[in-house]
N, C-alpha and C. Protein backbone atom coordinates (compact mmCIF):
# COMPACT_ATOMS: atom_id res chain seq x y z
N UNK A 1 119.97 31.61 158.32
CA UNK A 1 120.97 30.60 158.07
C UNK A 1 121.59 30.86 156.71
N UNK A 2 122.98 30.66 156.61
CA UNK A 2 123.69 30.70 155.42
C UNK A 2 124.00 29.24 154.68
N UNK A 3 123.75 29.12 153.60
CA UNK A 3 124.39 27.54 153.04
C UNK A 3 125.23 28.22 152.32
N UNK A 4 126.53 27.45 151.71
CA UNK A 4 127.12 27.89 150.82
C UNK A 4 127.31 27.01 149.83
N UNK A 5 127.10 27.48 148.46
CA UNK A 5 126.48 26.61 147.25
C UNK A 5 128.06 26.53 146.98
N UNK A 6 128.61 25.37 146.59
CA UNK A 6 130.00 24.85 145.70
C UNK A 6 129.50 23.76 145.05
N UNK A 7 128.92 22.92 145.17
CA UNK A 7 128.41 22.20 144.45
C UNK A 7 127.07 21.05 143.91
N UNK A 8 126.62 22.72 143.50
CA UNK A 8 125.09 22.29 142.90
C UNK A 8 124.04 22.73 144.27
N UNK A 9 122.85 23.09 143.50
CA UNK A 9 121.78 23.50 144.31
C UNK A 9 121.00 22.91 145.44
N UNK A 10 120.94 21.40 145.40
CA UNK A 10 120.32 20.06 146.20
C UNK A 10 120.03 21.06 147.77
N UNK A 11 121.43 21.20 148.19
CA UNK A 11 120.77 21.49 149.83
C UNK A 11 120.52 22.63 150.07
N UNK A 12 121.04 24.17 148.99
CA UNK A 12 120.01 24.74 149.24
C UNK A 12 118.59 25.06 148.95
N UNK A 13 118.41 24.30 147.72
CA UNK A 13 116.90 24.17 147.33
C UNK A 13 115.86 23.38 148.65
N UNK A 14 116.64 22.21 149.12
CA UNK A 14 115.88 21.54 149.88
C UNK A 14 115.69 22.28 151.42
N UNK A 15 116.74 23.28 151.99
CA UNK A 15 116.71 23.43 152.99
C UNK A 15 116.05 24.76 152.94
N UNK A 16 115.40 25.33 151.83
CA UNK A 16 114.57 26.64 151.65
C UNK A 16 112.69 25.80 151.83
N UNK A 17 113.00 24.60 151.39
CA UNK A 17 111.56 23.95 151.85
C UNK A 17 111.18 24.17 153.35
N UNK A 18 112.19 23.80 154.00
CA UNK A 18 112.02 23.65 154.57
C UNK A 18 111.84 25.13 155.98
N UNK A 19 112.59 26.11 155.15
CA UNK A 19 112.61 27.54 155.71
C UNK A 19 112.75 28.77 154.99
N UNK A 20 112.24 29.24 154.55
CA UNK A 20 112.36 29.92 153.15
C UNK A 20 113.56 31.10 153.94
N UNK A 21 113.58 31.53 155.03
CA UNK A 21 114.47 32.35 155.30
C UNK A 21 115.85 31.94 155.23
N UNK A 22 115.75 30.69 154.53
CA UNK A 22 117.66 30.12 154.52
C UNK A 22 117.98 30.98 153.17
N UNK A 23 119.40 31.52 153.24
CA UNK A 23 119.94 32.24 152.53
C UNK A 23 121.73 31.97 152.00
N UNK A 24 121.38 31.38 150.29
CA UNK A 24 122.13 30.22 149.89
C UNK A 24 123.14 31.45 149.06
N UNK A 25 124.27 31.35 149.55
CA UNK A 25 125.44 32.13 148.92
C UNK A 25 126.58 31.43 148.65
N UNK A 26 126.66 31.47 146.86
CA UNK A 26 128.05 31.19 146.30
C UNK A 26 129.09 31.67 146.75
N UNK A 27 130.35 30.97 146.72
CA UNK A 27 131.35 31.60 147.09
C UNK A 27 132.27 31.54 145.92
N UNK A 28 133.00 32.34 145.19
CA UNK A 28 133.57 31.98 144.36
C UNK A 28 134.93 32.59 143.79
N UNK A 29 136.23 32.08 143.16
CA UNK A 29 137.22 32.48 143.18
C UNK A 29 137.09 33.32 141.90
N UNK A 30 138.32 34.18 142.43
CA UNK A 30 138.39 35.19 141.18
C UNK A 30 139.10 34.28 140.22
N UNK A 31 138.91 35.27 138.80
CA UNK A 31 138.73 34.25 137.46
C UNK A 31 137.70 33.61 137.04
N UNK A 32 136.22 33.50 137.58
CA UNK A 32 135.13 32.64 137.53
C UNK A 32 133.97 33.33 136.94
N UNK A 33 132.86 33.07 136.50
CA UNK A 33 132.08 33.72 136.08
C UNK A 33 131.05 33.81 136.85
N UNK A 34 131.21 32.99 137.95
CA UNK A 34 129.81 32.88 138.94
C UNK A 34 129.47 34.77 139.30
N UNK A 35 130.23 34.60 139.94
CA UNK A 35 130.11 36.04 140.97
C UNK A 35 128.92 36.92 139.84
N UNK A 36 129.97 37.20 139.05
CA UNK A 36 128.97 38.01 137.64
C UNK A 36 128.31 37.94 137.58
N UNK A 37 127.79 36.58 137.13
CA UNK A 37 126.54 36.08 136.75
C UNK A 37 125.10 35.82 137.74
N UNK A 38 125.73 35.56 139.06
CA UNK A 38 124.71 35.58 140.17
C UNK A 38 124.37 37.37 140.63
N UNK A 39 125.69 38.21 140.27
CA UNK A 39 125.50 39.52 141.10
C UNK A 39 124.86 40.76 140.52
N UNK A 40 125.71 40.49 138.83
CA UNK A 40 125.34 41.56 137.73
C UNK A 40 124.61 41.11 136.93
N UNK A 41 124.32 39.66 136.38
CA UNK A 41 123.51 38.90 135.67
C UNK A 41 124.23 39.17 134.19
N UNK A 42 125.97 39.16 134.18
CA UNK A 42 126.93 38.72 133.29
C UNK A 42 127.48 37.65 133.40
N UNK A 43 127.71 37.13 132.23
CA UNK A 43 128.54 36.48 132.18
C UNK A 43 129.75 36.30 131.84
N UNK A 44 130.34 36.96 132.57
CA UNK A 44 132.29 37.81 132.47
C UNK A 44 132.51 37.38 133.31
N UNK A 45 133.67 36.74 132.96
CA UNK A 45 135.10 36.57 134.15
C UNK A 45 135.45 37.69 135.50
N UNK A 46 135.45 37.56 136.54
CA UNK A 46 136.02 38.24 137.03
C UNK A 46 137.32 38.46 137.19
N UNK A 47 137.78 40.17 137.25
CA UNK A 47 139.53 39.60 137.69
C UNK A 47 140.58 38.81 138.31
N UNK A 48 141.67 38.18 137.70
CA UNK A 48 142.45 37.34 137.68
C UNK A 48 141.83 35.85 137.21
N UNK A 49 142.78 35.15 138.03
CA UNK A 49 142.96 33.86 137.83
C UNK A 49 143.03 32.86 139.14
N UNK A 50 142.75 31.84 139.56
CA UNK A 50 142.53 31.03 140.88
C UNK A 50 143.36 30.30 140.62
N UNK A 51 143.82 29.35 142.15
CA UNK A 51 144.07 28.70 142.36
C UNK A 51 143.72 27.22 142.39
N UNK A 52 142.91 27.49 142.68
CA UNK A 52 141.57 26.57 143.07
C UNK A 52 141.53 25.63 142.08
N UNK A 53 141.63 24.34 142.32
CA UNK A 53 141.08 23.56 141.27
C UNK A 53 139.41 23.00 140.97
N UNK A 54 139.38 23.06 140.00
CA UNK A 54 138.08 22.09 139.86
C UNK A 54 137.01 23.61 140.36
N UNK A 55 137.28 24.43 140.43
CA UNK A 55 136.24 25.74 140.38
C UNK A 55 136.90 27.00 139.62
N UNK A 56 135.73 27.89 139.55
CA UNK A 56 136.50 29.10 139.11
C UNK A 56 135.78 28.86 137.64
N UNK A 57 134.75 28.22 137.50
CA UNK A 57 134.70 28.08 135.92
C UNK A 57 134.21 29.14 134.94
N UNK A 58 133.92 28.67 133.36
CA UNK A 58 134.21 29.89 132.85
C UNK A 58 132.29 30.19 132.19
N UNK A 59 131.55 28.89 132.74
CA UNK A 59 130.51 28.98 131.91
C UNK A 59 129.26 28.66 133.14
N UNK A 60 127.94 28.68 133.47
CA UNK A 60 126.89 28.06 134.08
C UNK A 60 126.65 26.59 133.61
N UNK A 61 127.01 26.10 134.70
CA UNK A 61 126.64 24.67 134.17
C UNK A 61 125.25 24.14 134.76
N UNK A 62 124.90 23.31 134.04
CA UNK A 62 123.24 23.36 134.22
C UNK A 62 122.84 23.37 135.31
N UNK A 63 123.64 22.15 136.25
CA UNK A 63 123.17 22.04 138.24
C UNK A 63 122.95 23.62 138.25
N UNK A 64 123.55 24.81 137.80
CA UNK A 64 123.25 25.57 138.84
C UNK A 64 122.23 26.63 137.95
N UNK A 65 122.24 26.26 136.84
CA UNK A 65 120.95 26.79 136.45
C UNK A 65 119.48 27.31 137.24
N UNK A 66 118.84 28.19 137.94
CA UNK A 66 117.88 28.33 138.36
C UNK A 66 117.81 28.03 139.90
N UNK A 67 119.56 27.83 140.39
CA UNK A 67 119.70 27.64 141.56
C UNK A 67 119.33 29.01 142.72
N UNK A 68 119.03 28.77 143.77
CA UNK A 68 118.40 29.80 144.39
C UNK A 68 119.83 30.59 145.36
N UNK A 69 120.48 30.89 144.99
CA UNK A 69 120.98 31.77 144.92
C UNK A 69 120.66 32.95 144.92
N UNK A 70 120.74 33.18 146.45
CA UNK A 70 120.54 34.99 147.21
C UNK A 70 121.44 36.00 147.26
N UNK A 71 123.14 35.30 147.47
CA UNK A 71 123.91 36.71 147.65
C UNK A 71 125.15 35.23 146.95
N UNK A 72 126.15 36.10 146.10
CA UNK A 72 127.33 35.63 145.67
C UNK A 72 128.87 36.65 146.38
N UNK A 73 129.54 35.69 146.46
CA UNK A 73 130.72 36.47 147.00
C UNK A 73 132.03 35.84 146.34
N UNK A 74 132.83 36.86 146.34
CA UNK A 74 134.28 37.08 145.15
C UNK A 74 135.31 36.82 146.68
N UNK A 75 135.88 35.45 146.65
CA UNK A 75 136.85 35.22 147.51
C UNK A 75 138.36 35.34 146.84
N UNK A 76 139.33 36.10 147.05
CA UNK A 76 140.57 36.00 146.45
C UNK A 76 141.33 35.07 146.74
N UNK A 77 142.26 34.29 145.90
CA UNK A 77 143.07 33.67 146.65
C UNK A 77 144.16 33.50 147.53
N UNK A 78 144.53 34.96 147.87
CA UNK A 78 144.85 35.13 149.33
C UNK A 78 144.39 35.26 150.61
N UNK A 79 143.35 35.20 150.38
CA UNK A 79 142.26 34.93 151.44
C UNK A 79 141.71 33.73 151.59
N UNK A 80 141.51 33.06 150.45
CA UNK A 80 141.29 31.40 150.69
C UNK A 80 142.79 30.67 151.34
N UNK A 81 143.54 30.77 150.69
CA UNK A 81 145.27 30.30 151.01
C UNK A 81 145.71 30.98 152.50
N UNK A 82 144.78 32.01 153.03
CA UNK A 82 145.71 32.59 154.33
C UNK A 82 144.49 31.80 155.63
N UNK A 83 142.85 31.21 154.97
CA UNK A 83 142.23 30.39 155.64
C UNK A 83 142.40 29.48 156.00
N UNK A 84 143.06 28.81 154.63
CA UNK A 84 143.83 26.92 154.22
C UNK A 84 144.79 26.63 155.29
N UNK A 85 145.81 28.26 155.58
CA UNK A 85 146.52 27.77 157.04
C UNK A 85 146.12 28.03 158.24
N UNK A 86 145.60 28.75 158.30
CA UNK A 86 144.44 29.09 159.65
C UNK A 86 143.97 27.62 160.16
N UNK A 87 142.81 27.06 159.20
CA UNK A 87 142.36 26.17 159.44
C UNK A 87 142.72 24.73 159.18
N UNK A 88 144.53 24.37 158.99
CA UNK A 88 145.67 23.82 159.75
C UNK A 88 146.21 23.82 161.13
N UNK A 89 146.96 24.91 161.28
CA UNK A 89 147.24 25.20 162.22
C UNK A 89 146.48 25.87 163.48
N UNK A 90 145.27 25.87 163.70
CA UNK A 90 144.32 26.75 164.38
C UNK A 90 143.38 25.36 164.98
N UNK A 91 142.63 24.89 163.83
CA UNK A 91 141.74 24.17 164.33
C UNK A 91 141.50 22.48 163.65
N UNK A 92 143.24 22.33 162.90
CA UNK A 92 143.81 20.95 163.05
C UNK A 92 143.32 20.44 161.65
N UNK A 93 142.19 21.21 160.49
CA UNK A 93 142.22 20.50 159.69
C UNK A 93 142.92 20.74 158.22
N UNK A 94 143.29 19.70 157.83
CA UNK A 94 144.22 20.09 156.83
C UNK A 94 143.42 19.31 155.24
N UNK A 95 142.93 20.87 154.68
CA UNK A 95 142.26 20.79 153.34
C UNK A 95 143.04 21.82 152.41
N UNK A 96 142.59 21.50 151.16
CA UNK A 96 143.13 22.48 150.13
C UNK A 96 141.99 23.38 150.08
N UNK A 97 142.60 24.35 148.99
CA UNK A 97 142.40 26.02 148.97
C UNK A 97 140.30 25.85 148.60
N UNK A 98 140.20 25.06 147.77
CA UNK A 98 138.63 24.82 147.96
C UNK A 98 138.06 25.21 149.06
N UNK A 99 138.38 24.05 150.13
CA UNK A 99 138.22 24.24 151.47
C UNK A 99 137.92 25.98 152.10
N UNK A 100 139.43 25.94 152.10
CA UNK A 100 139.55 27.10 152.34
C UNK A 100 138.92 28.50 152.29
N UNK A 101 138.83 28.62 150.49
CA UNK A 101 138.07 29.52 149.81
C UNK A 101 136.26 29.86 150.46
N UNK A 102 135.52 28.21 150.42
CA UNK A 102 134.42 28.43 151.12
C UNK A 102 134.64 28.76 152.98
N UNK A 103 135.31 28.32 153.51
CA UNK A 103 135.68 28.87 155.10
C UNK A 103 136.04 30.65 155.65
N UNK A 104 136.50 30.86 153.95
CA UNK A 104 136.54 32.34 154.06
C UNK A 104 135.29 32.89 154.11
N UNK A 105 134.47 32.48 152.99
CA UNK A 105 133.50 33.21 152.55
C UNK A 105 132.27 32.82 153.89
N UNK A 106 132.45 32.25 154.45
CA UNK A 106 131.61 31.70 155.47
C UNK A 106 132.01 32.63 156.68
N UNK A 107 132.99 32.71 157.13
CA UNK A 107 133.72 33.96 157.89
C UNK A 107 133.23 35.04 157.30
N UNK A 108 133.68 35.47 156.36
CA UNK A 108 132.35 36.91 156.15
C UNK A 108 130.70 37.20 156.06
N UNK A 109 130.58 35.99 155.66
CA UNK A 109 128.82 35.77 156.25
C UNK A 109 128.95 36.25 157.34
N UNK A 110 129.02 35.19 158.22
CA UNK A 110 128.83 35.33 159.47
C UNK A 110 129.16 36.88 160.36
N UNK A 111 130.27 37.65 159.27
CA UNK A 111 131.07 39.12 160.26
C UNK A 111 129.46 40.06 159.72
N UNK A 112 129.33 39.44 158.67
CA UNK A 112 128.11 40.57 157.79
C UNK A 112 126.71 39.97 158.77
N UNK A 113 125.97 38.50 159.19
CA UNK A 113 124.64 38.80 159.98
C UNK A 113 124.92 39.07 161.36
N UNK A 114 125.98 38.86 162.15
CA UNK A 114 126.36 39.22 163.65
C UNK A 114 125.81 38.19 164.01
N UNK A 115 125.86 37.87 165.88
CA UNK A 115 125.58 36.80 166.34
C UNK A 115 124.18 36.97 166.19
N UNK A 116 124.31 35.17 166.85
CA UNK A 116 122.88 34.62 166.76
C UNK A 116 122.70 33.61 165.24
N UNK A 117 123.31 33.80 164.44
CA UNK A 117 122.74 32.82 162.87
C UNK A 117 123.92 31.86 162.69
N UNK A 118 123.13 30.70 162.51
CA UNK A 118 123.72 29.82 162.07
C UNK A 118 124.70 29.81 160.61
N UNK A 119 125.80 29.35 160.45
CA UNK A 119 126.09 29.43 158.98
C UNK A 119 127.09 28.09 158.72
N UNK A 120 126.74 27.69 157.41
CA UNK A 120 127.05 25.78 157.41
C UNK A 120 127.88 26.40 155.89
N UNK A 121 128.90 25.43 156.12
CA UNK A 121 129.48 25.65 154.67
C UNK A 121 129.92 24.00 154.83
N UNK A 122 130.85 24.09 153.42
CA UNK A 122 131.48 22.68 152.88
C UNK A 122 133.44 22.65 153.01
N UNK A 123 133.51 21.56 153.82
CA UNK A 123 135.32 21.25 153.54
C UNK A 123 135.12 20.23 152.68
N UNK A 124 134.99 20.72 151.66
CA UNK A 124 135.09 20.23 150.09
C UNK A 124 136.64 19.17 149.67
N UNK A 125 137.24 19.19 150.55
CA UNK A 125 138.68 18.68 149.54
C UNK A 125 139.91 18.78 150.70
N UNK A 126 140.88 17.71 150.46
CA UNK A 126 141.87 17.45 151.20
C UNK A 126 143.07 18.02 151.30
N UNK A 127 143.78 18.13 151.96
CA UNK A 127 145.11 19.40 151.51
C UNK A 127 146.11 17.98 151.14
N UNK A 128 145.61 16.90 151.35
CA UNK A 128 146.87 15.52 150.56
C UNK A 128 147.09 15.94 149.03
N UNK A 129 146.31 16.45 148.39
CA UNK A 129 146.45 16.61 146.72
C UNK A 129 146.93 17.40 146.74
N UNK A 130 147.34 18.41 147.27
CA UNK A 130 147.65 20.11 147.27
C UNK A 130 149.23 20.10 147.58
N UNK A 131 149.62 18.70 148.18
CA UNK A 131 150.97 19.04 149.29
C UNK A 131 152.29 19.83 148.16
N UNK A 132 152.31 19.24 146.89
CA UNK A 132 153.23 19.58 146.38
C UNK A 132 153.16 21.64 145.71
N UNK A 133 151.93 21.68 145.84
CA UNK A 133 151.79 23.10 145.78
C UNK A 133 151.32 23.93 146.73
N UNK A 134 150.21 23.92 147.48
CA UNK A 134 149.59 24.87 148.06
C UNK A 134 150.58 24.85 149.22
N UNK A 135 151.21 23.58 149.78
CA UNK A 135 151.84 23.46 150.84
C UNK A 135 153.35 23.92 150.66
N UNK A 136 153.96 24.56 149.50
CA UNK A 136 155.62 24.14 149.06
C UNK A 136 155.88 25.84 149.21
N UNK A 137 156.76 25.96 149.43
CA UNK A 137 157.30 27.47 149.69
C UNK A 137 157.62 28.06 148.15
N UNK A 138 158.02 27.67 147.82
CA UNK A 138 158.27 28.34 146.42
C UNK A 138 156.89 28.49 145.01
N UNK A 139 156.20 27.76 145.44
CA UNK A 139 155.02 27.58 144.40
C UNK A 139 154.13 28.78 144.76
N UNK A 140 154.48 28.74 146.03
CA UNK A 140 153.50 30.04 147.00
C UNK A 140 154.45 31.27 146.17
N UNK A 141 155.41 31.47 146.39
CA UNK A 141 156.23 32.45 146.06
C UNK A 141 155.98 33.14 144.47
N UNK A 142 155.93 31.72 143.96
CA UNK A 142 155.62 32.17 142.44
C UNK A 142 154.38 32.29 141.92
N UNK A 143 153.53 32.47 143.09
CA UNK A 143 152.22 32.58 142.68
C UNK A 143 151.75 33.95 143.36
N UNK A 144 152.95 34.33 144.40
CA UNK A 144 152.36 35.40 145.21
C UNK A 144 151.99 35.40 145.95
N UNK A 145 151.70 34.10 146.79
CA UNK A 145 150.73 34.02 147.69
C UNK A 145 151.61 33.77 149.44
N UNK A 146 153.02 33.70 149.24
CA UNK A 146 153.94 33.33 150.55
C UNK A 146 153.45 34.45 151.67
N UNK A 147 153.01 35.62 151.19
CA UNK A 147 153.10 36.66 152.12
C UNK A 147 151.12 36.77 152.83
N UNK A 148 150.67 35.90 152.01
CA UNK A 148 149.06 35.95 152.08
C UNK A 148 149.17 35.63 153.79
N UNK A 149 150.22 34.11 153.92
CA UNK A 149 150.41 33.19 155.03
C UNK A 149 150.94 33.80 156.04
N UNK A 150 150.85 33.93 157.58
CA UNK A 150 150.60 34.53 158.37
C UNK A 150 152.42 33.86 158.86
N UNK A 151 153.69 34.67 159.08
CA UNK A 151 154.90 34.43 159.57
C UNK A 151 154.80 32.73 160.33
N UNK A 152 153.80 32.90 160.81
CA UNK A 152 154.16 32.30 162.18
C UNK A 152 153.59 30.58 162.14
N UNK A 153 153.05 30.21 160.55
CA UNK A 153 152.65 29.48 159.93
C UNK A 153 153.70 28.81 158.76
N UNK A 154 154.31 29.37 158.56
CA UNK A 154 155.47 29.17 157.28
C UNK A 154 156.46 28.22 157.38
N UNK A 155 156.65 28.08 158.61
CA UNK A 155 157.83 26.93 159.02
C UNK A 155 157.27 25.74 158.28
N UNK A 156 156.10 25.02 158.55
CA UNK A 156 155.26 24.31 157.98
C UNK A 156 155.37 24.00 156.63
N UNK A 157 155.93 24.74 155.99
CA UNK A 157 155.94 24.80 154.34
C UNK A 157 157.26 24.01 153.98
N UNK A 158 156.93 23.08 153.12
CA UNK A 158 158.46 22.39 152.57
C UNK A 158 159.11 23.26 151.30
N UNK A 159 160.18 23.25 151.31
CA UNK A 159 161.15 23.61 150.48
C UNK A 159 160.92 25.25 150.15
């Protein structure tokens, strides 16, 4: 089983009680120090900068101090942002790039153990806060990210 840690250790500490073979992987945006710090045991930024609010940070904050953390993964944010519409238009729910970001990284779990394993992640956050950016055609544009979004998804986008 995969958990994916975004915020704080609680369920995967508790759900390793309960199975020690559960296997708790950060997901984290570039610009952040997690990845580093869980993969290389630095604490450096990785390249760029996120989207993402409210993650991506620049330091260990204590929750995750000594958190059990097995495998970390570097999600870009064209890959979180090309999930965010996927999992709009695909399977109806509409969250921001948070969301997203862990739905990616959960999609590659899952391509990396093959069938048969369970894998649980978090829709962390609403795409209502996001509408004026993640959702706007031009914010995408100036961020780079219009082309992440799959043609056939774009109509969707205001302005």
């Amino acid at each position: 089983m995969y958990v994916s840690l975004r915020h704080g250790p609680g369920v995967g500490e508790y759900l390793k009680t309960k199975n020690p073979d559960v296997q708790v992987v950060l997901a984290d945006p570039q610009g952040s120090v997690l990845y580093n710090h869980f993969t290389h045991g630095k604490l450096e930024r990785s390249e760029g900068s996120s989207i993402t609010e409210g993650i991506g940070q620049g330091r260990v904050t204590q929750n995750l101090n000594g958190a059990p953390v097995d495998r970390a993964i570097l999600v870009l944010d064209s890959e979180a942002v090309a999930m965010t519409f996927y999992l709009l238009h695909e399977e109806g729910f509409f969250v921001g790039a948070s969301s997203g970001l862990n739905v990616a990284a959960a999609v590659r779990v899952a391509k990396d153990m093959g069938p048969g394993h369970t894998v649980v992640t978090c829709l962390c956050d609403s795409g209502q806060r996001y509408y004026a950016r993640l959702f706007n055609r031009e914010w995408l544009k100036s961020k780079d990210l219009l082309d992440s979004i799959p043609e056939k998804y774009r109509d969707s986008l205001h302005c």
